[in-house]
N, C-alpha and C. Protein backbone atom coordinates (compact mmCIF):
# COMPACT_ATOMS: atom_id res chain seq x y z
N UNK A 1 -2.59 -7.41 -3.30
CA UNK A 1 -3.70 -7.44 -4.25
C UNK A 1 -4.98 -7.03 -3.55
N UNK A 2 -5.67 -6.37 -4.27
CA UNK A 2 -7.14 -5.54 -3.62
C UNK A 2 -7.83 -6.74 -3.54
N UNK A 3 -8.83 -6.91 -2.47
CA UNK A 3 -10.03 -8.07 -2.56
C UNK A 3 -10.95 -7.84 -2.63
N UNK A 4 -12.35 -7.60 -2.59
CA UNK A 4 -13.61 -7.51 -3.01
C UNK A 4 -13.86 -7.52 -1.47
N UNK A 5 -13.49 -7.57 -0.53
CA UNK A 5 -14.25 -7.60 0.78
C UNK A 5 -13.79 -6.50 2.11
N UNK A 6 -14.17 -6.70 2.86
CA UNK A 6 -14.18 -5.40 3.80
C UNK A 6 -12.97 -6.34 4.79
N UNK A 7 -12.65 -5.76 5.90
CA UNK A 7 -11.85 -6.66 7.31
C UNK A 7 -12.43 -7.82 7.53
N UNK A 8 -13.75 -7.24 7.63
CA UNK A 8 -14.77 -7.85 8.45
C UNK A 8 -15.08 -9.41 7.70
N UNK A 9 -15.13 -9.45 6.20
CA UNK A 9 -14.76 -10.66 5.57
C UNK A 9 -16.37 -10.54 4.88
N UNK A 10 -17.19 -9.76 4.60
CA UNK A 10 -18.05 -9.53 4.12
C UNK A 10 -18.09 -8.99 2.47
N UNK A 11 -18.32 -9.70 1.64
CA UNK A 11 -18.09 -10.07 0.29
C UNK A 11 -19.83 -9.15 -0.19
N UNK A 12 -20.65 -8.20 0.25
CA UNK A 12 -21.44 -7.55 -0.44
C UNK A 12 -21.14 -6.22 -0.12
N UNK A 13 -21.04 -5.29 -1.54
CA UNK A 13 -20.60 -4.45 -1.65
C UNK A 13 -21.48 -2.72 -0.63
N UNK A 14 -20.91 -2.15 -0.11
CA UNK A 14 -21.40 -1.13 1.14
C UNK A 14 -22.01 0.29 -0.22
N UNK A 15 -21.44 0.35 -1.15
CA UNK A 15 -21.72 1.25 -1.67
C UNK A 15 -21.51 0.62 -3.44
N UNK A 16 -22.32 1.59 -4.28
CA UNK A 16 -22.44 1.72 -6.34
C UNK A 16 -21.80 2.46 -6.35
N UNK A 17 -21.19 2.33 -7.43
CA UNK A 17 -20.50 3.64 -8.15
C UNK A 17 -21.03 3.60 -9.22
N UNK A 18 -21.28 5.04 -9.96
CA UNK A 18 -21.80 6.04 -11.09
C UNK A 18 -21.19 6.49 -11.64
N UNK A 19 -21.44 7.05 -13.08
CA UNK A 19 -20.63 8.10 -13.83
C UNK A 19 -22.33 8.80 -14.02
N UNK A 20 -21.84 9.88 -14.54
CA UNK A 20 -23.32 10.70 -14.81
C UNK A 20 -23.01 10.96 -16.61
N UNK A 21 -23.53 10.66 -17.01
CA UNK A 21 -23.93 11.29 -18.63
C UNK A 21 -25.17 12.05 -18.53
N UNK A 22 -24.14 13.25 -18.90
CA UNK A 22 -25.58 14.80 -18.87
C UNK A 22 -25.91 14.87 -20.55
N UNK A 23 -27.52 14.40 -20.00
CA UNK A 23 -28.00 15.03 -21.58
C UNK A 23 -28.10 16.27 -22.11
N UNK A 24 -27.54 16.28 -23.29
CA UNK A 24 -27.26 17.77 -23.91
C UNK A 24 -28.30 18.57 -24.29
N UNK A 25 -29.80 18.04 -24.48
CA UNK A 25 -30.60 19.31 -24.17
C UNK A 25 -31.32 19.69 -23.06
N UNK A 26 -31.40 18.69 -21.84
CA UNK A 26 -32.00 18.92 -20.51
C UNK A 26 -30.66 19.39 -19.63
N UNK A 27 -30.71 19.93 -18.23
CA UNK A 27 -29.97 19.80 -17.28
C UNK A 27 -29.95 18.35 -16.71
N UNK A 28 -30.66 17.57 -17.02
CA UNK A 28 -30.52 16.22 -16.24
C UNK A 28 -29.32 15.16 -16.60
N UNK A 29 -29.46 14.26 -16.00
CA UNK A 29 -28.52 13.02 -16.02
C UNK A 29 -29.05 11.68 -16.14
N UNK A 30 -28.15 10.99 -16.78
CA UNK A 30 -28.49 9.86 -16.60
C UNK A 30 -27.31 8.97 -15.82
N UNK A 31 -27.63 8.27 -14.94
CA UNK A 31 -26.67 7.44 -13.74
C UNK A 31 -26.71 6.48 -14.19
N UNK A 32 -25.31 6.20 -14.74
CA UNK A 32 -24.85 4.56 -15.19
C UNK A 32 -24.30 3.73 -14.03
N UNK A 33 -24.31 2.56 -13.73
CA UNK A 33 -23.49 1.93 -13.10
C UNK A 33 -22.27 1.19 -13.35
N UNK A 34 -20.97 1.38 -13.00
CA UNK A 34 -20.01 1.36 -13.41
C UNK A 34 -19.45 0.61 -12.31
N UNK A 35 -19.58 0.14 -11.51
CA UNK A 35 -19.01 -0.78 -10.24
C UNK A 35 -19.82 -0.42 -9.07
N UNK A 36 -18.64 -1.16 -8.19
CA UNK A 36 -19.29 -1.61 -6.87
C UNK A 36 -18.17 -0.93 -5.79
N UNK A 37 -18.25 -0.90 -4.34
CA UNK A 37 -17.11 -0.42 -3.84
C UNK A 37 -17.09 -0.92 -1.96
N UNK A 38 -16.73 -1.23 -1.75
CA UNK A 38 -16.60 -2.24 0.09
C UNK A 38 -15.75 -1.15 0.64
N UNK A 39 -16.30 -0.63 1.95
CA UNK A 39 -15.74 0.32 2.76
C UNK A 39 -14.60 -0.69 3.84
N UNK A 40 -13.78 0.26 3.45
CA UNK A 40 -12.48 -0.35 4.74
C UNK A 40 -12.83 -0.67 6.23
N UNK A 41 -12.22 -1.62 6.64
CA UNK A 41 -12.41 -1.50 8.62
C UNK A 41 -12.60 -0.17 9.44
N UNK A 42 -11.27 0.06 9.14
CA UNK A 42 -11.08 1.13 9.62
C UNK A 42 -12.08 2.80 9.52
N UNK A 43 -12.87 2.25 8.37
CA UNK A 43 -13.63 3.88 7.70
C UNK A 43 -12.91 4.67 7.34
N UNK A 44 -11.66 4.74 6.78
CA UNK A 44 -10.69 5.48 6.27
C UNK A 44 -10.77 5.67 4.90
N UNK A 45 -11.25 4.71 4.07
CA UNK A 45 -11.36 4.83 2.54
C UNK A 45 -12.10 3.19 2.20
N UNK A 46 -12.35 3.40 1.02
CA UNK A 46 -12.78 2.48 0.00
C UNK A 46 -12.60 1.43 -0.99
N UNK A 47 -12.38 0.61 -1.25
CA UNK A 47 -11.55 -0.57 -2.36
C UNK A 47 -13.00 -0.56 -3.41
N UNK A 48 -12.97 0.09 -4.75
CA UNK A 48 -13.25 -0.03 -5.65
C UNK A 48 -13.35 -0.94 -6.67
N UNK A 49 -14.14 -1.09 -7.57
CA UNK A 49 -14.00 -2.33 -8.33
C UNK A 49 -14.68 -1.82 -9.98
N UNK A 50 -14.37 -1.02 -10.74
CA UNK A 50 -14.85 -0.46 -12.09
C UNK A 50 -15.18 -1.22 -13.04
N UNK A 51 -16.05 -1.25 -13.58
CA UNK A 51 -16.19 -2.04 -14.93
C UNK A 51 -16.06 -1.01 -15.97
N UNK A 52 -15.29 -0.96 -17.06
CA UNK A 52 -15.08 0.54 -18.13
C UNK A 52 -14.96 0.01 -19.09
N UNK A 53 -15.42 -0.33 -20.25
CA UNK A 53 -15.05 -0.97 -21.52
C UNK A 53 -14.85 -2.30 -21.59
N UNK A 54 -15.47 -2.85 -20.51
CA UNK A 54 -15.10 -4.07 -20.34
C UNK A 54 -14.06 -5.08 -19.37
N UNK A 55 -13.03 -3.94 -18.85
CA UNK A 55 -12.13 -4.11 -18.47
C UNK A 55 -12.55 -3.84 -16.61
N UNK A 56 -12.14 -4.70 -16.21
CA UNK A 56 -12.17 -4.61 -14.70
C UNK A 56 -10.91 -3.90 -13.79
N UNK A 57 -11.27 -2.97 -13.22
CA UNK A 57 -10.41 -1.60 -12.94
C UNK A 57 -10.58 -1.39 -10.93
N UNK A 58 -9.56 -2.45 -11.01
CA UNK A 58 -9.38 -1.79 -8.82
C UNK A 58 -9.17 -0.42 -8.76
N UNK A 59 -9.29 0.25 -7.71
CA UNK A 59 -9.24 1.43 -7.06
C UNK A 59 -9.03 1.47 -5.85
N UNK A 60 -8.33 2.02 -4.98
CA UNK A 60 -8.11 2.34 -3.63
C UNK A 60 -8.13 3.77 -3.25
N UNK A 61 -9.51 4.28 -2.29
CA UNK A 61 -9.57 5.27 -2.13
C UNK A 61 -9.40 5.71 -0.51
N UNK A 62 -8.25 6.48 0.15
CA UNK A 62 -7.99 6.33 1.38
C UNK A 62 -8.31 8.04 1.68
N UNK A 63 -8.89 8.48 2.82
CA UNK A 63 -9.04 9.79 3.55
C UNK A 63 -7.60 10.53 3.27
N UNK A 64 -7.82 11.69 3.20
CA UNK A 64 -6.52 12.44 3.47
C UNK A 64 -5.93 12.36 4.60
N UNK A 65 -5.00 12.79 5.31
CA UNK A 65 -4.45 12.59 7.05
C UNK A 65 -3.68 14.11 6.47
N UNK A 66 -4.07 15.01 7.55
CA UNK A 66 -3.33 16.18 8.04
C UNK A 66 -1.36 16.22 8.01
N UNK A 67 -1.02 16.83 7.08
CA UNK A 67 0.63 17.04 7.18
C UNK A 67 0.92 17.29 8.47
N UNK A 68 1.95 16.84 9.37
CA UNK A 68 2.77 17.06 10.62
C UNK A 68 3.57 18.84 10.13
N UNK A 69 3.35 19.33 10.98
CA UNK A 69 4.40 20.37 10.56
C UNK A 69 5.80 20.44 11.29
C-alpha cells in the first residue's frame, strides 16, 4: 500500500500537482490543484496522491532504467 511519506518518514509533501484548464479565448491557463506528491529515497520517482471528483487516486511514478541489451 502507497503511504503519504518519503523513506525518510517525513509526512509533508516535496512537490503540488496541477492540471491546467486553458481558457478558450486567451492562450493562458488556469492551475488547479489536484494533489500532493512525496519524492522517493532513492530520487527515482514519486508517490502521488490525486484528488479527482472527489475520489482519492494513488499514483506511483518511477524513472525509466535503460534496457540491458
Amino acid at each position: 500500500m502507497m503511504t503519504n511519506q518519503t523513506e525518510t518518514g517525513s509526512n509533508k509533501p516535496t512537490h503540488t500537482v496541477y492540471i491546467l484548464k486553458l481558457q478558450a479565448d486567451t492562450e493562458q491557463a488556469d492551475w488547479i490543484r489536484v494533489g500532493a506528491a512525496w519524492e522517493h529515497g532513492d530520487k527515482d520517482g514519486l508517490n502521488l496522491s490525486l484528488n479527482i471528483l472527489g475520489q482519492k487516486i494513488p499514483v506511483v511514478v518511477r524513472k525509466n532504467k535503460p534496457k540491458a541489451n
